[in-house]
ModelCIF file with pLDDT and N, C-alpha, C, O atoms, coordinates in Angstrom:
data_MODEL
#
_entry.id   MODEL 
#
_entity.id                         1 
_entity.type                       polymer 
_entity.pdbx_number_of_molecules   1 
#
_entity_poly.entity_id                      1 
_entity_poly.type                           'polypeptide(L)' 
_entity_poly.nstd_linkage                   no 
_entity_poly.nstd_monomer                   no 
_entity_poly.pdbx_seq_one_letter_code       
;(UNK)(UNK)(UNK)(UNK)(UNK)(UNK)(UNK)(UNK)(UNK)(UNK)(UNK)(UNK)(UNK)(UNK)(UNK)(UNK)
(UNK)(UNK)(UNK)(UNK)(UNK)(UNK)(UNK)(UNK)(UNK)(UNK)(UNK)(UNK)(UNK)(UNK)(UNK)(UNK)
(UNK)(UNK)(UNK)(UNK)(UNK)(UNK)(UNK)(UNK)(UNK)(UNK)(UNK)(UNK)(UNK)(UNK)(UNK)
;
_entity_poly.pdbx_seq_one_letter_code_can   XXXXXXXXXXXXXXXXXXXXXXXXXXXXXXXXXXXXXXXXXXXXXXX 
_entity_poly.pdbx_strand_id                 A 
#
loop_
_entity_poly_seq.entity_id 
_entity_poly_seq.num 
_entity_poly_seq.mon_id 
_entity_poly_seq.hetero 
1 1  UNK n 
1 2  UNK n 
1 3  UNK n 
1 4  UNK n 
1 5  UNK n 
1 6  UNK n 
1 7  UNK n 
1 8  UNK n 
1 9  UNK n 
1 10 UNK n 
1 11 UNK n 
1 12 UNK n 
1 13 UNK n 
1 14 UNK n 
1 15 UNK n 
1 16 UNK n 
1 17 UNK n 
1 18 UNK n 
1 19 UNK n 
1 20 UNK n 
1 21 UNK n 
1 22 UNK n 
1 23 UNK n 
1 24 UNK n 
1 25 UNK n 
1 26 UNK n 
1 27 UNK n 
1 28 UNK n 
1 29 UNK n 
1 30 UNK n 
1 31 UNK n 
1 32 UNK n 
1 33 UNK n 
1 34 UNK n 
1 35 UNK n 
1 36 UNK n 
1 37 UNK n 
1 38 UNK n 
1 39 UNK n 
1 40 UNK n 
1 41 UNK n 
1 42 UNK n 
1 43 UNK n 
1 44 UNK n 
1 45 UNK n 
1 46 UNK n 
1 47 UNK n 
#
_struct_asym.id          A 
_struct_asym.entity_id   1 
#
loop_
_ma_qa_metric.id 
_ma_qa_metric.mode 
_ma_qa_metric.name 
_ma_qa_metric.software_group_id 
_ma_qa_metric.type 
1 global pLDDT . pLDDT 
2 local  pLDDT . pLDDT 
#
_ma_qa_metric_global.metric_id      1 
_ma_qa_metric_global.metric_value   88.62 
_ma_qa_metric_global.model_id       1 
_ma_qa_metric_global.ordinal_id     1 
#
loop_
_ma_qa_metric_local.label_asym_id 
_ma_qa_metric_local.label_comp_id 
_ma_qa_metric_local.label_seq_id 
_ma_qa_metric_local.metric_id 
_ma_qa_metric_local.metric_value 
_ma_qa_metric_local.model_id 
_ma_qa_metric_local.ordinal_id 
A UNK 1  2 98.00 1 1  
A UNK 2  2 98.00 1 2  
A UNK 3  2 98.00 1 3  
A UNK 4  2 98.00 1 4  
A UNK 5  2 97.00 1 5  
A UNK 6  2 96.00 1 6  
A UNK 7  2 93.00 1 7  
A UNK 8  2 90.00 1 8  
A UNK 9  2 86.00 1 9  
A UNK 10 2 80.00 1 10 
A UNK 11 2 74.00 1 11 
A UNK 12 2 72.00 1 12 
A UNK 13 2 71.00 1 13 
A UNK 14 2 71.00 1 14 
A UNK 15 2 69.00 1 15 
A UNK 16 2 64.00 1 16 
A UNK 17 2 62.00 1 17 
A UNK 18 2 65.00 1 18 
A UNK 19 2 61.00 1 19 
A UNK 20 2 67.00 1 20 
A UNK 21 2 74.00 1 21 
A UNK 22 2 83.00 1 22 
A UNK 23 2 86.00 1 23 
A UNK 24 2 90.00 1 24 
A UNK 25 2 93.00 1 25 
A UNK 26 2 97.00 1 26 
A UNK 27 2 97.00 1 27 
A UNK 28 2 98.00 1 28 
A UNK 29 2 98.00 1 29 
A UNK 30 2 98.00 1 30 
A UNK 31 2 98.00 1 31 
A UNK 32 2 98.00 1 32 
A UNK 33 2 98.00 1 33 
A UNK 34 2 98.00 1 34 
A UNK 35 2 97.00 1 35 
A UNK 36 2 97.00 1 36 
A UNK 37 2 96.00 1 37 
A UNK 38 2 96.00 1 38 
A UNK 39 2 94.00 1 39 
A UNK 40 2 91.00 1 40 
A UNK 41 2 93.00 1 41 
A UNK 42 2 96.00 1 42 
A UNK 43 2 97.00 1 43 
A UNK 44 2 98.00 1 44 
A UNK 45 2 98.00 1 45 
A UNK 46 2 98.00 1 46 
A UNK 47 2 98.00 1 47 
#
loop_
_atom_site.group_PDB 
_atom_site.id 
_atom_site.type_symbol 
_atom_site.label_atom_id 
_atom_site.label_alt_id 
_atom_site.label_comp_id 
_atom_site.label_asym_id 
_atom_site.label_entity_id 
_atom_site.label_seq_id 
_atom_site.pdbx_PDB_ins_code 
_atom_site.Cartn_x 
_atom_site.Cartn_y 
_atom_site.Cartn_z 
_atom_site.occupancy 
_atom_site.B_iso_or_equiv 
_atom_site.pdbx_formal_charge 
_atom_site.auth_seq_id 
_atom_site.auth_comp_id 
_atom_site.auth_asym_id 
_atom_site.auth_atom_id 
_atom_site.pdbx_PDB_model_num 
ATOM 1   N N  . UNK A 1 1  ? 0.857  -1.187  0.000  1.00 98.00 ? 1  UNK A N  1 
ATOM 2   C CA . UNK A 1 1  ? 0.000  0.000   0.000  1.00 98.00 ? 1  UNK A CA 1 
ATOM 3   C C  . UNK A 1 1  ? 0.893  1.237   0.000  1.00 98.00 ? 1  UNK A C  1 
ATOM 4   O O  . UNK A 1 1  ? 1.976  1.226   0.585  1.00 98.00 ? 1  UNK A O  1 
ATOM 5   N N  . UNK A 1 2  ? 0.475  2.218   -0.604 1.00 98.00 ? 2  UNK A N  1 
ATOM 6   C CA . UNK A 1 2  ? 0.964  3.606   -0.733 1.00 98.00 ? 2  UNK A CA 1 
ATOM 7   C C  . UNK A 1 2  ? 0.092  4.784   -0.736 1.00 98.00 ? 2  UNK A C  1 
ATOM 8   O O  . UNK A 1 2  ? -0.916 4.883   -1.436 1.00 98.00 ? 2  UNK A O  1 
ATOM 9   N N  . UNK A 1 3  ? 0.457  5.532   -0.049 1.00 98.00 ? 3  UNK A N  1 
ATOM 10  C CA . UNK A 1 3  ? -0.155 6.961   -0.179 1.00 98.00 ? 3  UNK A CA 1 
ATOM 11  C C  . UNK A 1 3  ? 0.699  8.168   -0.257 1.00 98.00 ? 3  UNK A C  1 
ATOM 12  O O  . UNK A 1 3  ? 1.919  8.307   -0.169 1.00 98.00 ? 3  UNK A O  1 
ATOM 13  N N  . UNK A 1 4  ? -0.320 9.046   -0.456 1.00 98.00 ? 4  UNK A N  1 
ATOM 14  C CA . UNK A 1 4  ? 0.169  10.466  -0.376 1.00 98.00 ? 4  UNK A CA 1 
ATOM 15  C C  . UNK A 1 4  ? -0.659 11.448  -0.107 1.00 98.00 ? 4  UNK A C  1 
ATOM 16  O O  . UNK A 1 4  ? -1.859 11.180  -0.161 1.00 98.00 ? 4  UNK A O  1 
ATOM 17  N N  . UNK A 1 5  ? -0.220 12.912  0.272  1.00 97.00 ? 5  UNK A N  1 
ATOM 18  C CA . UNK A 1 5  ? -1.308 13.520  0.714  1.00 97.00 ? 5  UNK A CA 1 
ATOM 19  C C  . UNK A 1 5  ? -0.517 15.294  0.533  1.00 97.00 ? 5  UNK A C  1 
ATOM 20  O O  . UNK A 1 5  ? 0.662  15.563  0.764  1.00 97.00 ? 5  UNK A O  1 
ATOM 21  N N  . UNK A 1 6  ? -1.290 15.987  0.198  1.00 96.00 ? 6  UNK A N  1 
ATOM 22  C CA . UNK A 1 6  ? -0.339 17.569  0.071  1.00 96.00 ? 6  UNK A CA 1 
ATOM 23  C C  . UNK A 1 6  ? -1.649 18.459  0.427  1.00 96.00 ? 6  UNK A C  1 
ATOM 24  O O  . UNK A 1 6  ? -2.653 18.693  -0.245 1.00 96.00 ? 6  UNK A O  1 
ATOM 25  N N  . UNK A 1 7  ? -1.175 18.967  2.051  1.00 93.00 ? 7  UNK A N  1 
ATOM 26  C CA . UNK A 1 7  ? -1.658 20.015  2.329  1.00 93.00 ? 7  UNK A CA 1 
ATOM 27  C C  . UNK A 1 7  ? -1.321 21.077  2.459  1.00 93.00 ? 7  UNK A C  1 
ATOM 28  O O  . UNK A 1 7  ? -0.212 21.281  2.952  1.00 93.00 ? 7  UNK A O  1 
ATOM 29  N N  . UNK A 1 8  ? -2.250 22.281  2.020  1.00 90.00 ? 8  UNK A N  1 
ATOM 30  C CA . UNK A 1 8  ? -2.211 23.616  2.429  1.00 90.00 ? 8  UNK A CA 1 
ATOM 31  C C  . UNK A 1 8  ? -2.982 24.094  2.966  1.00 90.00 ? 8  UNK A C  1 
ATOM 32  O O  . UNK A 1 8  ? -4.138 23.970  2.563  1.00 90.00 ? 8  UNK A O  1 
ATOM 33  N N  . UNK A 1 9  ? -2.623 25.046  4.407  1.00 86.00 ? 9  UNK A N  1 
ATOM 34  C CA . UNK A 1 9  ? -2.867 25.777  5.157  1.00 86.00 ? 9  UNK A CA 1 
ATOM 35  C C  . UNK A 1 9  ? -3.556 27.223  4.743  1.00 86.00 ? 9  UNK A C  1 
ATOM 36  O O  . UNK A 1 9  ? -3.016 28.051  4.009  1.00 86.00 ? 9  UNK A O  1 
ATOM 37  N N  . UNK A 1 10 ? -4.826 27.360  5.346  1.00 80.00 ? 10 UNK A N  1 
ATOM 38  C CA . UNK A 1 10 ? -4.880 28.919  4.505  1.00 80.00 ? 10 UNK A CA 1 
ATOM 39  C C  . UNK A 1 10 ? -4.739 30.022  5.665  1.00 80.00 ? 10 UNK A C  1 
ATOM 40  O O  . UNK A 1 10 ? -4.816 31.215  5.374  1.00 80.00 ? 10 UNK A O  1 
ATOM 41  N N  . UNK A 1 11 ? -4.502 29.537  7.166  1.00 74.00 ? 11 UNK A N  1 
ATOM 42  C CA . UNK A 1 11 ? -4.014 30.839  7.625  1.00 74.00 ? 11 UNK A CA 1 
ATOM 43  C C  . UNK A 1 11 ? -2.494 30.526  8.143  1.00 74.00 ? 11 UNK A C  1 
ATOM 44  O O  . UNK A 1 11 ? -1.883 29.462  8.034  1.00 74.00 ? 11 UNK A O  1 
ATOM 45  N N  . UNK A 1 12 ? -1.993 31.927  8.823  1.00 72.00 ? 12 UNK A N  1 
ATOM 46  C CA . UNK A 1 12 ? -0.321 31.648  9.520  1.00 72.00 ? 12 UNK A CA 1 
ATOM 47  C C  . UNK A 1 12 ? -0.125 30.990  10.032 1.00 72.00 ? 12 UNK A C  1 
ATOM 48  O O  . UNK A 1 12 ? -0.865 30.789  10.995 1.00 72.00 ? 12 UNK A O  1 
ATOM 49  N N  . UNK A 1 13 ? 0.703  30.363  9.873  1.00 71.00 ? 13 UNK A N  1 
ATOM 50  C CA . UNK A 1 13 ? 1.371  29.496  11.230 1.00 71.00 ? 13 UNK A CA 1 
ATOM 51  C C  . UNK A 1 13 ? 1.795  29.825  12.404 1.00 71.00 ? 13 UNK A C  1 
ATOM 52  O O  . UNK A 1 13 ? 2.943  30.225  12.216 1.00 71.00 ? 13 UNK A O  1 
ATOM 53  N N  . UNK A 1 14 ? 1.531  29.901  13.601 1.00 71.00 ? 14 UNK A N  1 
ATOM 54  C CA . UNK A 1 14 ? 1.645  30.685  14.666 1.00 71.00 ? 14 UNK A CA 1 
ATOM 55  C C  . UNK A 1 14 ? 2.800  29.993  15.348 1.00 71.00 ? 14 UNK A C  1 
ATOM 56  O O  . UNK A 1 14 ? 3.209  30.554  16.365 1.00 71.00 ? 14 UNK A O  1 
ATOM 57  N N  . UNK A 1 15 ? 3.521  28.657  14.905 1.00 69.00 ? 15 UNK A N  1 
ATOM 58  C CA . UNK A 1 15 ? 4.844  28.828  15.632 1.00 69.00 ? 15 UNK A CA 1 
ATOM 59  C C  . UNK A 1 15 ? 6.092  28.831  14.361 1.00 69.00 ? 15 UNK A C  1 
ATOM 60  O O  . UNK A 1 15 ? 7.259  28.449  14.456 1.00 69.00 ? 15 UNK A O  1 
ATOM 61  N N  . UNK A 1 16 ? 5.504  29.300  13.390 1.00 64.00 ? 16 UNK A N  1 
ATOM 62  C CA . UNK A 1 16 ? 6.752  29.219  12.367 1.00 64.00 ? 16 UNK A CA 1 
ATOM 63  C C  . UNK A 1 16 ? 7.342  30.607  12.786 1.00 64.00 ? 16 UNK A C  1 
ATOM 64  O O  . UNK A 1 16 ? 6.835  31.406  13.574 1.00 64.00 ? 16 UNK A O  1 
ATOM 65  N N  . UNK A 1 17 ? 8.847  30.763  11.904 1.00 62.00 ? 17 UNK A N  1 
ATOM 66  C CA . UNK A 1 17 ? 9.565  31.572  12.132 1.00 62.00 ? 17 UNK A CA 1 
ATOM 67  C C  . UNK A 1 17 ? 9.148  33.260  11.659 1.00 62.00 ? 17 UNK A C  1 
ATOM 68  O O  . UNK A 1 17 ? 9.672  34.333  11.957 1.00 62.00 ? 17 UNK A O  1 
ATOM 69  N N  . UNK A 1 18 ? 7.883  32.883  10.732 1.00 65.00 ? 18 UNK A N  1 
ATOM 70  C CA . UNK A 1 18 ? 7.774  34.225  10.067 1.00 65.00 ? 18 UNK A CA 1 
ATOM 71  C C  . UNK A 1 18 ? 6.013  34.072  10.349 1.00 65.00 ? 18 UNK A C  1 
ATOM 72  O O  . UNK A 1 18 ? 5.485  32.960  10.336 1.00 65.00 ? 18 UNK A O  1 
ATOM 73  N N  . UNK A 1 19 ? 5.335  35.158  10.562 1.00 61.00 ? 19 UNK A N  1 
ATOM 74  C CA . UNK A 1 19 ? 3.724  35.310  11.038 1.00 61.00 ? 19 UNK A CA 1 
ATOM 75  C C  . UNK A 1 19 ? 3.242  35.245  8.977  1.00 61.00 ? 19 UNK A C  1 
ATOM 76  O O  . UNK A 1 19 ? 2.172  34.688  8.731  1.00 61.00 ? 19 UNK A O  1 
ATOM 77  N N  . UNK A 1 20 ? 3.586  35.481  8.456  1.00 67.00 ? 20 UNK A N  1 
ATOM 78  C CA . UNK A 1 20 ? 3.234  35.525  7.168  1.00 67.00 ? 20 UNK A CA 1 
ATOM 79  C C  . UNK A 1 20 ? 3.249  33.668  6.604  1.00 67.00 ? 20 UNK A C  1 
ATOM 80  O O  . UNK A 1 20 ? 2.559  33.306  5.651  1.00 67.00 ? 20 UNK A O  1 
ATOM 81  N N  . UNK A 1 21 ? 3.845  33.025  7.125  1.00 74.00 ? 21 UNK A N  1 
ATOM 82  C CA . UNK A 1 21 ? 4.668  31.678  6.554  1.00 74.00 ? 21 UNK A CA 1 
ATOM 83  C C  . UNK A 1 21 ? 2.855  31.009  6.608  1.00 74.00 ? 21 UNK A C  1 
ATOM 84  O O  . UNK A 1 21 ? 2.015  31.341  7.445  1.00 74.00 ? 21 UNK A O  1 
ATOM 85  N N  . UNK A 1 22 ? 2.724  30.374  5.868  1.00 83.00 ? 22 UNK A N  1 
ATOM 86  C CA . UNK A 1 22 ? 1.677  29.566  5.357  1.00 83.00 ? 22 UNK A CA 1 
ATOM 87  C C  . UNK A 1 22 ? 2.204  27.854  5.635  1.00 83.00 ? 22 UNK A C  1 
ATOM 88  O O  . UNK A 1 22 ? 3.011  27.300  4.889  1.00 83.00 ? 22 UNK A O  1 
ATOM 89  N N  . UNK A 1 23 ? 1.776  27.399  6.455  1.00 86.00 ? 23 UNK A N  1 
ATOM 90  C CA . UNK A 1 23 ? 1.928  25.678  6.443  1.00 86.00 ? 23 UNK A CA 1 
ATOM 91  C C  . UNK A 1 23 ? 1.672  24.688  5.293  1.00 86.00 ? 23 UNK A C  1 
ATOM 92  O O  . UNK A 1 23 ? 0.527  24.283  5.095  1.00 86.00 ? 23 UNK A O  1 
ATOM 93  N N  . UNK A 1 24 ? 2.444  24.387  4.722  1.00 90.00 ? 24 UNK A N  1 
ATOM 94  C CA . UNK A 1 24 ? 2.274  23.388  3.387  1.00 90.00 ? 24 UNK A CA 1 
ATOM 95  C C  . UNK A 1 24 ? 2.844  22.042  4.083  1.00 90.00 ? 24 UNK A C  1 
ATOM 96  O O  . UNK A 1 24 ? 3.871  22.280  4.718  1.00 90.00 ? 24 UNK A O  1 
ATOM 97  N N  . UNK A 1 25 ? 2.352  20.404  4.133  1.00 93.00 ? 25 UNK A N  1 
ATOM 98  C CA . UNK A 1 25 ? 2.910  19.689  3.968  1.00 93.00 ? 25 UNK A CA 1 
ATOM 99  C C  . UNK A 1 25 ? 2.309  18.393  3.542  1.00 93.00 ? 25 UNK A C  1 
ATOM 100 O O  . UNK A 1 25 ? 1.162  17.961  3.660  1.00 93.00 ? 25 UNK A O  1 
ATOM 101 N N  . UNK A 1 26 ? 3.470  17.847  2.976  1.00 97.00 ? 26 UNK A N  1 
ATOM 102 C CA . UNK A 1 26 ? 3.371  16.469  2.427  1.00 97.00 ? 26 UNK A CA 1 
ATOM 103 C C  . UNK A 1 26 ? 3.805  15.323  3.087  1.00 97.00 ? 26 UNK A C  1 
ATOM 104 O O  . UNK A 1 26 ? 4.898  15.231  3.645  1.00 97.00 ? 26 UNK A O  1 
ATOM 105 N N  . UNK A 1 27 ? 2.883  14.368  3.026  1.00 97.00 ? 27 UNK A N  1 
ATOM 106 C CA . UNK A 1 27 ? 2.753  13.218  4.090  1.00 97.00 ? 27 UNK A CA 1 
ATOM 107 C C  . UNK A 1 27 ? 2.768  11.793  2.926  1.00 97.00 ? 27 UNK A C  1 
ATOM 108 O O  . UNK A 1 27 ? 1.936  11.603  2.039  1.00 97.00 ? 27 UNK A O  1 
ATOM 109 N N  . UNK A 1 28 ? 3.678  11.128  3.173  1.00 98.00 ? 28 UNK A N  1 
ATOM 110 C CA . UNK A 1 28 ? 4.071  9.549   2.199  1.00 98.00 ? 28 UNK A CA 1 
ATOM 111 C C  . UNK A 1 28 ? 4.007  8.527   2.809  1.00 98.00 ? 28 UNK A C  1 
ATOM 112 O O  . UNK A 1 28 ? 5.122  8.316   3.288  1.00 98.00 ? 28 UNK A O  1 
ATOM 113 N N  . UNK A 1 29 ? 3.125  7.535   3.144  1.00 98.00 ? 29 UNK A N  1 
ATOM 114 C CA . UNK A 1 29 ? 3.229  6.540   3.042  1.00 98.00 ? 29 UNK A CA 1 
ATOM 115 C C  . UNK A 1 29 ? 3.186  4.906   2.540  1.00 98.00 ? 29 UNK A C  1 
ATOM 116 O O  . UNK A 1 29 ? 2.310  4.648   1.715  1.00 98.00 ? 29 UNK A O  1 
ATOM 117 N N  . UNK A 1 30 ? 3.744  4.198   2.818  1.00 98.00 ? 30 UNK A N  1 
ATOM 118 C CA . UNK A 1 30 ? 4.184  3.045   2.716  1.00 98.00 ? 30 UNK A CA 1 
ATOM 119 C C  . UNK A 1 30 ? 3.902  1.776   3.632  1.00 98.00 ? 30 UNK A C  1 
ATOM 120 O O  . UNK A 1 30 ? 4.501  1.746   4.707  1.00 98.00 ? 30 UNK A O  1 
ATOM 121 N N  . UNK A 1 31 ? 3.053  0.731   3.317  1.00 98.00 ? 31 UNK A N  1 
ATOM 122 C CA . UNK A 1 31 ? 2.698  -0.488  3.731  1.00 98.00 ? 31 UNK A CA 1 
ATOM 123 C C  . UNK A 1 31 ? 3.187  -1.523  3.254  1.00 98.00 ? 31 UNK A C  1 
ATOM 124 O O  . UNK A 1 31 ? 3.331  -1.478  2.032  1.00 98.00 ? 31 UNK A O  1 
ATOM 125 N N  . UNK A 1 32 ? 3.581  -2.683  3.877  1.00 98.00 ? 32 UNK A N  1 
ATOM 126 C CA . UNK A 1 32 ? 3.985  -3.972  3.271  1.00 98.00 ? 32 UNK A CA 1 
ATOM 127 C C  . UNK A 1 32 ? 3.677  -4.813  4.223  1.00 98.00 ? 32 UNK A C  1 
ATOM 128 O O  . UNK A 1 32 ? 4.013  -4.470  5.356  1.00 98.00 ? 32 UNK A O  1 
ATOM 129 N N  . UNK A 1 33 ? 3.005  -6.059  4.070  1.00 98.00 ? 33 UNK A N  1 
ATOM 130 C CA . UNK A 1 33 ? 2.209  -6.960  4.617  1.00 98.00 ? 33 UNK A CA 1 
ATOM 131 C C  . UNK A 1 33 ? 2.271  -8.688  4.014  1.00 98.00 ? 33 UNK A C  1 
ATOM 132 O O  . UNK A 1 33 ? 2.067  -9.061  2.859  1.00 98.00 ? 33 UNK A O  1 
ATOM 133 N N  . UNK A 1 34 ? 2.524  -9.301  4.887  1.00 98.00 ? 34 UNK A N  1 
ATOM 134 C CA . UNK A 1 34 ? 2.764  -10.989 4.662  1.00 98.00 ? 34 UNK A CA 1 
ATOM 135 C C  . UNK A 1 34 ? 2.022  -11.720 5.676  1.00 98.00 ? 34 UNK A C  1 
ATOM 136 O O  . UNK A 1 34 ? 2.230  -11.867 6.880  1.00 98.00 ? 34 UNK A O  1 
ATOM 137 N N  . UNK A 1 35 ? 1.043  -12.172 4.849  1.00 97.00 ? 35 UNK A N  1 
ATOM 138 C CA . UNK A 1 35 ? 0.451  -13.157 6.047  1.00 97.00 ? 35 UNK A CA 1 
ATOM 139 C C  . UNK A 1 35 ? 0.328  -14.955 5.591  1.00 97.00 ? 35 UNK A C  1 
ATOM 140 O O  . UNK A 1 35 ? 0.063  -15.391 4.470  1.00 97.00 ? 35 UNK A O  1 
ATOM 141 N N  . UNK A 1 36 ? 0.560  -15.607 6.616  1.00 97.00 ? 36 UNK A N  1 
ATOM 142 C CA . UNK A 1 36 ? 0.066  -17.125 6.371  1.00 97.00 ? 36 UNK A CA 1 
ATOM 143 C C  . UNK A 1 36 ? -0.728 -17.806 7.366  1.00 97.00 ? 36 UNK A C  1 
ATOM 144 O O  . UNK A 1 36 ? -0.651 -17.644 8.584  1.00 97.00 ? 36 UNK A O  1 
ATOM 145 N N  . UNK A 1 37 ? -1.597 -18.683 6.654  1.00 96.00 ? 37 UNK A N  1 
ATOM 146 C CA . UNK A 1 37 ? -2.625 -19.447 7.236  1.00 96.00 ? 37 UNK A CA 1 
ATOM 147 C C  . UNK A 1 37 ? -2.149 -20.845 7.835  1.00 96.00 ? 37 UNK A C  1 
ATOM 148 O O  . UNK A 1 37 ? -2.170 -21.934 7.262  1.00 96.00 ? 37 UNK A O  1 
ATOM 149 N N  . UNK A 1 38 ? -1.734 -20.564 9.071  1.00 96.00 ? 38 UNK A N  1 
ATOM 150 C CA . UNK A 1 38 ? -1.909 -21.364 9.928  1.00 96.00 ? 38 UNK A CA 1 
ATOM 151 C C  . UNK A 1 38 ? -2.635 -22.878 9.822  1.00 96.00 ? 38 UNK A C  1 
ATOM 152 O O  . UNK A 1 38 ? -2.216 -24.020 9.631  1.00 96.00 ? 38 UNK A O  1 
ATOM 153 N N  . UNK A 1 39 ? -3.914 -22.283 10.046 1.00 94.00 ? 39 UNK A N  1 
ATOM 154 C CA . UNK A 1 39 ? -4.986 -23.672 9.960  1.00 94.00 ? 39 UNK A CA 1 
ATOM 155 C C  . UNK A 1 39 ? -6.489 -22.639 9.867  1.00 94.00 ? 39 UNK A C  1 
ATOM 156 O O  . UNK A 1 39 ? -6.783 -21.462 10.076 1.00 94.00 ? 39 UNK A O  1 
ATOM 157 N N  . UNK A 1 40 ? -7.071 -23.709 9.491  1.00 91.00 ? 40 UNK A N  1 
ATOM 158 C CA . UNK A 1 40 ? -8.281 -23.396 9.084  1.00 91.00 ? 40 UNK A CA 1 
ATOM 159 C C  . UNK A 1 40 ? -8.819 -21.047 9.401  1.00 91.00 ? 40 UNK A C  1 
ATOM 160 O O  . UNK A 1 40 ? -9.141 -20.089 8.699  1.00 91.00 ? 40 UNK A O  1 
ATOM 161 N N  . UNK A 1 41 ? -8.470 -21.466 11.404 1.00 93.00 ? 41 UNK A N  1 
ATOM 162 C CA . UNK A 1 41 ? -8.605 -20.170 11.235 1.00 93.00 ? 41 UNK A CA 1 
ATOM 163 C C  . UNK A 1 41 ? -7.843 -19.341 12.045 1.00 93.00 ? 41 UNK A C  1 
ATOM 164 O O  . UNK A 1 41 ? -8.146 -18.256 12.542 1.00 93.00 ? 41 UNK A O  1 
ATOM 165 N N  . UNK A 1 42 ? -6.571 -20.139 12.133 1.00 96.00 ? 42 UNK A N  1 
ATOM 166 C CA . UNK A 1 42 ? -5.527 -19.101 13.058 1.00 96.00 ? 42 UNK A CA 1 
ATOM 167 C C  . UNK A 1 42 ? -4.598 -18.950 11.494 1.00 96.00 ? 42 UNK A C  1 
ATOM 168 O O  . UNK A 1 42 ? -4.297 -19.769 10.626 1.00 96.00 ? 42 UNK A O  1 
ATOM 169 N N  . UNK A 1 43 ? -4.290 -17.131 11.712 1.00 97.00 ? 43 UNK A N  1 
ATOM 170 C CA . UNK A 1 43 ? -3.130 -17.063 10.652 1.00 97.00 ? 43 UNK A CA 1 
ATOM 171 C C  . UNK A 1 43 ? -2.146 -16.161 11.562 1.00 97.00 ? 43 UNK A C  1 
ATOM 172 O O  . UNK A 1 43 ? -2.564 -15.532 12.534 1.00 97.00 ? 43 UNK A O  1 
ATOM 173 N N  . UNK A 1 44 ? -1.173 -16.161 11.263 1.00 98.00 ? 44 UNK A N  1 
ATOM 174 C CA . UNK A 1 44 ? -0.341 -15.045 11.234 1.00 98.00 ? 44 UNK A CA 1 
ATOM 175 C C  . UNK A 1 44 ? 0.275  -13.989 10.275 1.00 98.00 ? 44 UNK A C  1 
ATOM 176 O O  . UNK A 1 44 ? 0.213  -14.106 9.051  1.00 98.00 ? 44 UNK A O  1 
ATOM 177 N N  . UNK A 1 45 ? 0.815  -13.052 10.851 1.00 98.00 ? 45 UNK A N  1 
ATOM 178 C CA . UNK A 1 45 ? 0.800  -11.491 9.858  1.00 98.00 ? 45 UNK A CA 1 
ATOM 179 C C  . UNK A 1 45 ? 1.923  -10.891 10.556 1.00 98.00 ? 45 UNK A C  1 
ATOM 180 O O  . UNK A 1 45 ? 2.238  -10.759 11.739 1.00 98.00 ? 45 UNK A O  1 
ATOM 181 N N  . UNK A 1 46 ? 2.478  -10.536 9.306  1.00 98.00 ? 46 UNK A N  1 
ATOM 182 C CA . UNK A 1 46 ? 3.873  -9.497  9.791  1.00 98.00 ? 46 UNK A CA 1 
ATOM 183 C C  . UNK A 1 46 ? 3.652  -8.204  8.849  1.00 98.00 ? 46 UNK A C  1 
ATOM 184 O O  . UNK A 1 46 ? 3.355  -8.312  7.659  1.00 98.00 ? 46 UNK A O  1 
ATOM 185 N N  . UNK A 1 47 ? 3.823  -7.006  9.489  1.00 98.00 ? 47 UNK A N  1 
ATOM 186 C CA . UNK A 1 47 ? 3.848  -5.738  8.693  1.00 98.00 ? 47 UNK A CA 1 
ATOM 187 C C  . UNK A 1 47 ? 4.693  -4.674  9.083  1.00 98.00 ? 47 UNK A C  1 
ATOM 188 O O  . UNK A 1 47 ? 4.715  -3.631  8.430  1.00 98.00 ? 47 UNK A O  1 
#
């Protein structure tokens, strides 16, 4: 699995360095997943 995400802020950022600075950010992620069946209904899963 993968994502992504790009936000913008439409007022100041009140702890950035400048009162004008607008918050933009981009957020990535990444999933990877392995599972096996045990028995009928126990499995296990690693991620």
């Amino acid at each position: 699995v993968g994502g992504y995400t790009n936000s913008d802020y439409e007022g100041p950022e009140p702890v950035a360095p400048s009162a004008d600075t607008y918050k933009q950010d981009e957020f990535w992620s990444a999933e990877f997943a392995l599972q096996y069946q045990l028995t009928k209904g126990w499995s296990v899963r690693g991620e």
